[in-house]
N, C-alpha and C. Protein backbone atom coordinates (compact mmCIF):
# COMPACT_ATOMS: atom_id res chain seq x y z
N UNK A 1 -22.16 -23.66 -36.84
CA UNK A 1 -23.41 -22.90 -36.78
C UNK A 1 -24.34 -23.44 -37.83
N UNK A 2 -25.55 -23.84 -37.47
CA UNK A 2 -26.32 -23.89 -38.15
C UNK A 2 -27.12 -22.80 -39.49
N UNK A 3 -26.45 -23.11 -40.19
CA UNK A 3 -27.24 -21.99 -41.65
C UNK A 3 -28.71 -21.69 -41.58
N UNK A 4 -29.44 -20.69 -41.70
CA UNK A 4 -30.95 -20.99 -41.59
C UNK A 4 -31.21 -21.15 -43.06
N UNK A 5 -32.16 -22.00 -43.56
CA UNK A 5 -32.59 -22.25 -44.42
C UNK A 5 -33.00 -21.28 -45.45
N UNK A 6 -33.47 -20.29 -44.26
CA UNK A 6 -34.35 -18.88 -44.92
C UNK A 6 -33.40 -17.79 -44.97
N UNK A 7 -32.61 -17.22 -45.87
CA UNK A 7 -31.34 -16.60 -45.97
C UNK A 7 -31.73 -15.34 -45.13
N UNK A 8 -33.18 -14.64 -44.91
CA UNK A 8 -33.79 -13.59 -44.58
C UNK A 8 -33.86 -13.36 -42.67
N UNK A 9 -33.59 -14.87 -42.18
CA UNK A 9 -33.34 -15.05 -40.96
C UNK A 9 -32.01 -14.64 -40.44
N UNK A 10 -31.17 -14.55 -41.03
CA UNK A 10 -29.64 -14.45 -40.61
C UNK A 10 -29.83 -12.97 -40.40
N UNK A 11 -28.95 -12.49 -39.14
CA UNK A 11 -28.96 -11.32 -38.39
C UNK A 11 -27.60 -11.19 -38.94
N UNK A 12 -27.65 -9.21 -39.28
CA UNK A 12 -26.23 -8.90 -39.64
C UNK A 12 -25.87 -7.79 -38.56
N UNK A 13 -27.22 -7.67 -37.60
CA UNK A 13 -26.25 -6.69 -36.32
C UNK A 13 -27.56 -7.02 -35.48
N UNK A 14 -26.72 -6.97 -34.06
CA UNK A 14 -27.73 -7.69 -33.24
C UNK A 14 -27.18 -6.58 -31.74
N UNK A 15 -28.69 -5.87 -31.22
CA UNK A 15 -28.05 -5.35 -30.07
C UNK A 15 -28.93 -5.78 -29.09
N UNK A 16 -28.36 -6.22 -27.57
CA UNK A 16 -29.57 -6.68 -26.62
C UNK A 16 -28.97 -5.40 -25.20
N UNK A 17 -30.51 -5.04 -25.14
CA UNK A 17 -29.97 -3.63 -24.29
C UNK A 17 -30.54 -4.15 -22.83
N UNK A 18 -30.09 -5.01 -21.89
CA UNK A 18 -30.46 -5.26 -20.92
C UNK A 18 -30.11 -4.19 -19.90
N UNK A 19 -29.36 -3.71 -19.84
CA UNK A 19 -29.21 -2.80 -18.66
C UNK A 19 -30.30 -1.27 -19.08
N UNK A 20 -31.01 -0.96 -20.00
CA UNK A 20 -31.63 -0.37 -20.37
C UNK A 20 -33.36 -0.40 -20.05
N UNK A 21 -33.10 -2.43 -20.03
CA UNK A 21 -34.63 -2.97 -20.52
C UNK A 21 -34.78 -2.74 -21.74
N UNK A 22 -34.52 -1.99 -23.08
CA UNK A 22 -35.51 -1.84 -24.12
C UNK A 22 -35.65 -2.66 -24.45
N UNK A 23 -34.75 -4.18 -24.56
CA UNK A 23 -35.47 -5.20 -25.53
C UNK A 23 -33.84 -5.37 -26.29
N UNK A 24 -34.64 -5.98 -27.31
CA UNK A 24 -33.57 -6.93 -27.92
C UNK A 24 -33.98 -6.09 -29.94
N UNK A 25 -33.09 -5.65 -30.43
CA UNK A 25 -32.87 -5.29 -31.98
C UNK A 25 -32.44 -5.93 -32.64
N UNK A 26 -32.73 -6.41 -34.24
CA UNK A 26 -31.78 -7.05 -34.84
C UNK A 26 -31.94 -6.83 -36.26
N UNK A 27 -31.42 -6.63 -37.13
CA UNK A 27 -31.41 -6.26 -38.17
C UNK A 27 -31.14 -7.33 -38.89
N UNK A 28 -31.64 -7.85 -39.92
CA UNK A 28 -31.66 -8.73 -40.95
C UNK A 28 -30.68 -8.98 -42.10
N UNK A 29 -29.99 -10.08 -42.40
CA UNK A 29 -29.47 -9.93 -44.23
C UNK A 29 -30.62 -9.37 -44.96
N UNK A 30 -31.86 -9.17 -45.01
CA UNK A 30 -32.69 -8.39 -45.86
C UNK A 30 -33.08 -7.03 -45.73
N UNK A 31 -32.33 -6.59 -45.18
CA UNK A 31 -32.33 -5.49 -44.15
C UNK A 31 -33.39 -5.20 -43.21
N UNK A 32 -34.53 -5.86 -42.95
CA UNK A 32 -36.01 -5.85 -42.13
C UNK A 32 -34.99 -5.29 -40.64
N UNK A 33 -35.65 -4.42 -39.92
CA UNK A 33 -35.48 -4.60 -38.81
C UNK A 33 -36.14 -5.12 -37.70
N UNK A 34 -35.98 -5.51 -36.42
CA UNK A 34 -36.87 -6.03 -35.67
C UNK A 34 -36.68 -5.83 -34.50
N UNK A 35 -37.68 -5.31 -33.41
CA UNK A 35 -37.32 -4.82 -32.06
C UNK A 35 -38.30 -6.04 -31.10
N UNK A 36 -37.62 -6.73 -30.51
CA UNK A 36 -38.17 -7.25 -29.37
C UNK A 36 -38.73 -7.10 -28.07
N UNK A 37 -39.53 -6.73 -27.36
CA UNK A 37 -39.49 -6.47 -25.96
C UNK A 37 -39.54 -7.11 -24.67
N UNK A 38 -38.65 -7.25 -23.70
CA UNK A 38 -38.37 -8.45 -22.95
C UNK A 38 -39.86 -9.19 -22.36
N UNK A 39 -40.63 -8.73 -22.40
CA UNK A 39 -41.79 -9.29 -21.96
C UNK A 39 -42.14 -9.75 -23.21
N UNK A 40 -42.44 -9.72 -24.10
CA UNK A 40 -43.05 -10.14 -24.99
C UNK A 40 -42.30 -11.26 -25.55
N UNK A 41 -40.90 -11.61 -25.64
CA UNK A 41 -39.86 -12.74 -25.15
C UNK A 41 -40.19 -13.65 -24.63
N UNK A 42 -40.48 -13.42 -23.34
CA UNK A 42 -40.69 -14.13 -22.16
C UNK A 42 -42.17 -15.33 -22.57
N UNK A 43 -42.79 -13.89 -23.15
CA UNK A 43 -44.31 -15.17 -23.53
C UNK A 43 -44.05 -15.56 -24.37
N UNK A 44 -43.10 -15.52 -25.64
CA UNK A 44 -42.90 -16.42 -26.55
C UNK A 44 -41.68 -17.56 -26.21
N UNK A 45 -41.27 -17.80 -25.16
CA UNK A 45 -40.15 -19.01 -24.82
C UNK A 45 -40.64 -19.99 -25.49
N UNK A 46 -39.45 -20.25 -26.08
CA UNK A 46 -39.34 -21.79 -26.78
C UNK A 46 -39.11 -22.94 -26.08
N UNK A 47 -39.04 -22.42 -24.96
CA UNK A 47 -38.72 -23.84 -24.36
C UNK A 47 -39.31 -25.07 -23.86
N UNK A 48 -39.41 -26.24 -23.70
CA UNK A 48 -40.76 -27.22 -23.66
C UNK A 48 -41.71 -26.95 -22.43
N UNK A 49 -40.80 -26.54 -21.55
CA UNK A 49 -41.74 -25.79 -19.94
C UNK A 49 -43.18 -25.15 -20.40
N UNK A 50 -42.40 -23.86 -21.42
CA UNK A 50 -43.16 -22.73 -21.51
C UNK A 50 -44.37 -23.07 -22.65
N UNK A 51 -43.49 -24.34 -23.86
CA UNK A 51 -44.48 -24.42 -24.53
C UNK A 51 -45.57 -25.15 -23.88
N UNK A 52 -45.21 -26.19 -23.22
CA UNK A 52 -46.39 -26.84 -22.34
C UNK A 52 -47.70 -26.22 -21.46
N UNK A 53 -46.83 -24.96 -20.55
CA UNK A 53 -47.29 -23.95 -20.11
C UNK A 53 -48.59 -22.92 -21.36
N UNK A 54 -48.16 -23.12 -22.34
CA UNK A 54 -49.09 -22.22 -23.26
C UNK A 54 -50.25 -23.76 -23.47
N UNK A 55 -50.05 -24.58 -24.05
CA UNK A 55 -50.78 -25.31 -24.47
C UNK A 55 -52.37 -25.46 -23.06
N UNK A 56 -51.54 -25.51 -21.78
CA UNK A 56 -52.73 -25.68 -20.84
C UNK A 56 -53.40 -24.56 -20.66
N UNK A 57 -52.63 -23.49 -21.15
CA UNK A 57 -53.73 -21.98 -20.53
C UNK A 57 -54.31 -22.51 -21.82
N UNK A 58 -54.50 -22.39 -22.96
CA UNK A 58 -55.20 -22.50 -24.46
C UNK A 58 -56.57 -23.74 -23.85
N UNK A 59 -55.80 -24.75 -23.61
CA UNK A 59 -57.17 -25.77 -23.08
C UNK A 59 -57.82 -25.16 -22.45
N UNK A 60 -57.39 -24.32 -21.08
CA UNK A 60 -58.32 -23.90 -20.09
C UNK A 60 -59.12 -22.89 -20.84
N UNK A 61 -58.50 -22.30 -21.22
CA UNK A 61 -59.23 -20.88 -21.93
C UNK A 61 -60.26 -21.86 -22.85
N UNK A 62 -60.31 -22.74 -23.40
CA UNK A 62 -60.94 -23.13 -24.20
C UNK A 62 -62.15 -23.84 -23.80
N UNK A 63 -61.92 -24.52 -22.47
CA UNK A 63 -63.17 -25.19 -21.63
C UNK A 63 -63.56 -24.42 -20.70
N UNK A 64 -62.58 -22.66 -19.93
CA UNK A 64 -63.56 -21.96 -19.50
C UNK A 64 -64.44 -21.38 -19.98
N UNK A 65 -64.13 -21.18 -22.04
CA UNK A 65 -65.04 -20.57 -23.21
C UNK A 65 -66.96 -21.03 -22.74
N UNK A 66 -66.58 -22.51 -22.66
CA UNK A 66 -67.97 -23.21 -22.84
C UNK A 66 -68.75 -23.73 -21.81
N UNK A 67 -67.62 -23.22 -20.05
CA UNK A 67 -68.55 -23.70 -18.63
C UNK A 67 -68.82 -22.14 -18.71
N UNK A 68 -69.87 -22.25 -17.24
CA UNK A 68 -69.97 -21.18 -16.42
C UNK A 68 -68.61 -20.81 -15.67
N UNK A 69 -68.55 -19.69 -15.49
CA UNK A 69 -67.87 -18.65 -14.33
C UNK A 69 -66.36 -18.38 -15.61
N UNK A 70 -65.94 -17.39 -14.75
CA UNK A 70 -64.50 -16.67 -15.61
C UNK A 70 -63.53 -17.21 -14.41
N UNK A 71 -62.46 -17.59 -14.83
CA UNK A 71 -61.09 -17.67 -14.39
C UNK A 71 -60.40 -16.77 -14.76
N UNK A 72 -59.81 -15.91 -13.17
CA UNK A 72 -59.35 -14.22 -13.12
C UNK A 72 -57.89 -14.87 -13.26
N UNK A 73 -57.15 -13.72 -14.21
CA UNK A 73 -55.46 -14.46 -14.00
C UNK A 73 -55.37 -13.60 -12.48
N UNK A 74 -54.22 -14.10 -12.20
CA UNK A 74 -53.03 -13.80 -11.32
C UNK A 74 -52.54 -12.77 -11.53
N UNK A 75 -52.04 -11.37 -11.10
CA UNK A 75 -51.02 -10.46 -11.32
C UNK A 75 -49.78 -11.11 -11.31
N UNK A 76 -48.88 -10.55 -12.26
CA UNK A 76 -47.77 -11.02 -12.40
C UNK A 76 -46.51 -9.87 -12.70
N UNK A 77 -45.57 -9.30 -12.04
CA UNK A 77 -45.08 -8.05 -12.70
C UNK A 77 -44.44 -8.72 -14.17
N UNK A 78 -44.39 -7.38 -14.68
CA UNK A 78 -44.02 -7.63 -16.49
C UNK A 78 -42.22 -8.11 -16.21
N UNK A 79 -42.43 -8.76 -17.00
CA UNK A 79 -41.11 -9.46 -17.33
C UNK A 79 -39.84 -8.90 -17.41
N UNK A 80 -38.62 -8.51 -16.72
CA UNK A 80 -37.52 -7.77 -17.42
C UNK A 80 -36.22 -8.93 -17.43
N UNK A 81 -34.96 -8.51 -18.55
CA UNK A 81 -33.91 -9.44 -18.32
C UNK A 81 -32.88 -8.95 -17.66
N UNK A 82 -32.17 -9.94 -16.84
CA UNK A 82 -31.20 -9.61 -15.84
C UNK A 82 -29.69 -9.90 -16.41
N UNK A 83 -29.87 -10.81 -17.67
CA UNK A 83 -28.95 -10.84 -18.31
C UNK A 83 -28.96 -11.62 -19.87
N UNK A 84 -28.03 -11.79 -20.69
CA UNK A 84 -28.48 -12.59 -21.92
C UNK A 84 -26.80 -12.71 -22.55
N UNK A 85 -26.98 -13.70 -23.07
CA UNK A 85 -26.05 -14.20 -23.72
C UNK A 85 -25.74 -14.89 -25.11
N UNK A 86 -24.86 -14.51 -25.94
CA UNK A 86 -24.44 -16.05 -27.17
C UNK A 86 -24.94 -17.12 -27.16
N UNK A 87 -25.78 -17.73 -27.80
CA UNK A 87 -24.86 -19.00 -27.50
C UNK A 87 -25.00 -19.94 -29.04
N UNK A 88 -23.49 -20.05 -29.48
CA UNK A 88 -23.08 -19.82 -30.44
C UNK A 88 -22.79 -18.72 -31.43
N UNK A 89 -22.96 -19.44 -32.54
CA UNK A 89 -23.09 -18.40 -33.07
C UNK A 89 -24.87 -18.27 -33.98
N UNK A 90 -25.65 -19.09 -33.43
CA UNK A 90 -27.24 -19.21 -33.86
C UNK A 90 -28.03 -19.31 -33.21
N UNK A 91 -28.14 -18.42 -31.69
CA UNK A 91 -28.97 -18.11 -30.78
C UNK A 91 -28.66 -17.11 -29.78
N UNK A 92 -29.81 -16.98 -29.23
CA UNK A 92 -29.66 -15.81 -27.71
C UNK A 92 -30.57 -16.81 -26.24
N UNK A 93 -29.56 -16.66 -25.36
CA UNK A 93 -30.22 -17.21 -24.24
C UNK A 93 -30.74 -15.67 -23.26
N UNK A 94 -31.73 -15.52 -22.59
CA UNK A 94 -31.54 -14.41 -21.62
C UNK A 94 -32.43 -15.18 -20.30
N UNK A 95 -31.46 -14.72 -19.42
CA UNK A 95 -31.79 -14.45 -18.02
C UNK A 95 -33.09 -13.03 -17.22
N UNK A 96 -34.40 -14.30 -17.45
CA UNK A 96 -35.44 -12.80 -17.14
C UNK A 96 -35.46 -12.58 -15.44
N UNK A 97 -36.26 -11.70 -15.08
CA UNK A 97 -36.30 -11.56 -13.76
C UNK A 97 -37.40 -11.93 -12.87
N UNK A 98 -37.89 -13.05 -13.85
CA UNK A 98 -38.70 -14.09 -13.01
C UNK A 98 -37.61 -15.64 -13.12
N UNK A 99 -36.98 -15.88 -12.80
CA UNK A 99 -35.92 -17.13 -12.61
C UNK A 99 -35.84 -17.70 -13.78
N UNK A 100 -36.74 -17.29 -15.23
CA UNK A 100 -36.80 -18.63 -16.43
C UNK A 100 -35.11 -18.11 -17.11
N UNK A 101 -34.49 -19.33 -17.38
CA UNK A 101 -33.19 -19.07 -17.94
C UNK A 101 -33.04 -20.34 -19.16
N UNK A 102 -33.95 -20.91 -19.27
CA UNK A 102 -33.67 -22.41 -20.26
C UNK A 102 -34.22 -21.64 -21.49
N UNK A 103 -35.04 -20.69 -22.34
CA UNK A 103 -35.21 -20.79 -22.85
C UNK A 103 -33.96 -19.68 -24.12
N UNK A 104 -33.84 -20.60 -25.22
CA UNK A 104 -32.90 -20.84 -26.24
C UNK A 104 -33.62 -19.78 -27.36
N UNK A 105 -33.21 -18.86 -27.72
CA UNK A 105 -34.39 -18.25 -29.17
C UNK A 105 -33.07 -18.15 -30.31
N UNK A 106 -33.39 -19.34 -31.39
CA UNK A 106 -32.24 -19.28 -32.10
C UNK A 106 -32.85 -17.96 -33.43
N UNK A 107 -32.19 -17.46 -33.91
CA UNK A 107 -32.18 -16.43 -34.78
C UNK A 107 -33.33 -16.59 -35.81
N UNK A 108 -33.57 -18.60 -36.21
CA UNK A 108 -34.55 -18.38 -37.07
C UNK A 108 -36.16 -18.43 -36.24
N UNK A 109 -35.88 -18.57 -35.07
CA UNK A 109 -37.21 -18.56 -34.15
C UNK A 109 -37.29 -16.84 -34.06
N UNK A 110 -36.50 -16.47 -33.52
CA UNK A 110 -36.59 -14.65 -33.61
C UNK A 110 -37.15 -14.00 -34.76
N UNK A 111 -36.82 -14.44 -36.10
CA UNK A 111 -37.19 -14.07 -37.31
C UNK A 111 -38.93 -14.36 -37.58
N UNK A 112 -39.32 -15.49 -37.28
CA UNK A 112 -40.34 -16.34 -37.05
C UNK A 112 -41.13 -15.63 -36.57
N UNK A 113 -40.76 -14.91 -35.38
CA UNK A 113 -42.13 -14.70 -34.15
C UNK A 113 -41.86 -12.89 -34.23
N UNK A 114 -41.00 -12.18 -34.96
CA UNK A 114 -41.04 -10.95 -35.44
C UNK A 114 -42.42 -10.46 -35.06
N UNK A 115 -42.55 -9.37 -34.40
CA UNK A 115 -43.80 -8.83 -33.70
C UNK A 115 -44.54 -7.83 -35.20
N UNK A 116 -43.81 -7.80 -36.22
CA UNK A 116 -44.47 -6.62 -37.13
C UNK A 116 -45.36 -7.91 -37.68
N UNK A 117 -45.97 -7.14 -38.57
CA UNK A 117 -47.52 -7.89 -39.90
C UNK A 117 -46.31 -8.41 -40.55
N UNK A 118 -45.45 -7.63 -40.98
CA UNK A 118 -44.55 -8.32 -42.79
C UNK A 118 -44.42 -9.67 -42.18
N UNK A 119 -43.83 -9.41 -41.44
CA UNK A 119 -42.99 -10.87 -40.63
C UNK A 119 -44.08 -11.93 -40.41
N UNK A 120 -45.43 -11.45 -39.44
CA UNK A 120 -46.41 -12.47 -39.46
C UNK A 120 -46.96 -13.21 -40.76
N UNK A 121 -47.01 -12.18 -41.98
CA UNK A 121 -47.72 -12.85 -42.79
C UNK A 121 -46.65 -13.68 -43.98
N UNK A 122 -44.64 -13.98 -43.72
CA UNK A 122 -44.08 -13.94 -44.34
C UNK A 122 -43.51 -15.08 -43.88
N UNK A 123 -43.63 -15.23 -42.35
CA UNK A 123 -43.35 -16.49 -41.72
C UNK A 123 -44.09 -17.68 -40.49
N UNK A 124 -45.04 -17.05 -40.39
CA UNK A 124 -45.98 -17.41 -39.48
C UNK A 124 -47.24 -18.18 -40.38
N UNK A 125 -47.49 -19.54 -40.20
CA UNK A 125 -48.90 -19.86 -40.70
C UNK A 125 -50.10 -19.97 -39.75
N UNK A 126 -51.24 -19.51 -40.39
CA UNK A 126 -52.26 -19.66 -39.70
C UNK A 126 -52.98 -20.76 -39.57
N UNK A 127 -52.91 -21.69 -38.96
CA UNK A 127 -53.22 -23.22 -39.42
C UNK A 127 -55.19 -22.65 -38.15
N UNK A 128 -56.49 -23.04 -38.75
CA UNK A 128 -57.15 -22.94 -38.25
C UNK A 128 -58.31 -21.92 -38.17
């Protein structure tokens, strides 16, 4: 297993409530807690698909900023997981219920993308 660098990343209890939906909990060696919600997961995938996928909505959004007309999204139902798993002992894979299954969220990416302020302003830079 990979050690995280950041001793504050290491999870000392981890619950993923899929048959529930609530999301994913995890409690910290610093004791922080952190609640995930499967949709909000889903838009943060690490995986190169999804990151690629973010980078072109950001362009578009960025050159529909400065043409004429708005580009309407798509409805999409909200994201739930159908299943999730280990893998190792320094990540979580989950199975959502739109088919994405590649994406990997290792513990120090979870710590990273923590939905509270502490977390944003403790591990997140604002480059820009």
């Amino acid at each position: 297993m990979p050690i995280p660098l950041d001793p504050r990343k290491k999870p000392t209890d981890i619950k993923v409530r899929v048959s529930t939906g609530a999301g994913v909990d995890i409690v910290w060696a610093d004791h922080h807690s952190s609640h995930y919600d499967f949709a909000y997961l889903r838009g943060q995938c690490p995986c190169a698909m999804c990151d690629d996928e973010r980078r072109k909505k950001k362009d578009l959004a960025a050159h529909a900023a400065s043409g004429p007309g708005a580009v309407l999204p798509l409805f999409k139902p909200r994201p739930t997981a159908r299943a999730a798993k280990a893998v190792g002992n320094y990540a979580l894979q989950i199975d959502f219920s739109d088919g994405h299954t590649t994406g990997i969220y290792s513990y120090d990416y979870l710590r990273t993308i923590c939905p509270c302020q502490e977390c944003a302003k403790a591990f997140r830079s604002y480059a820009g």
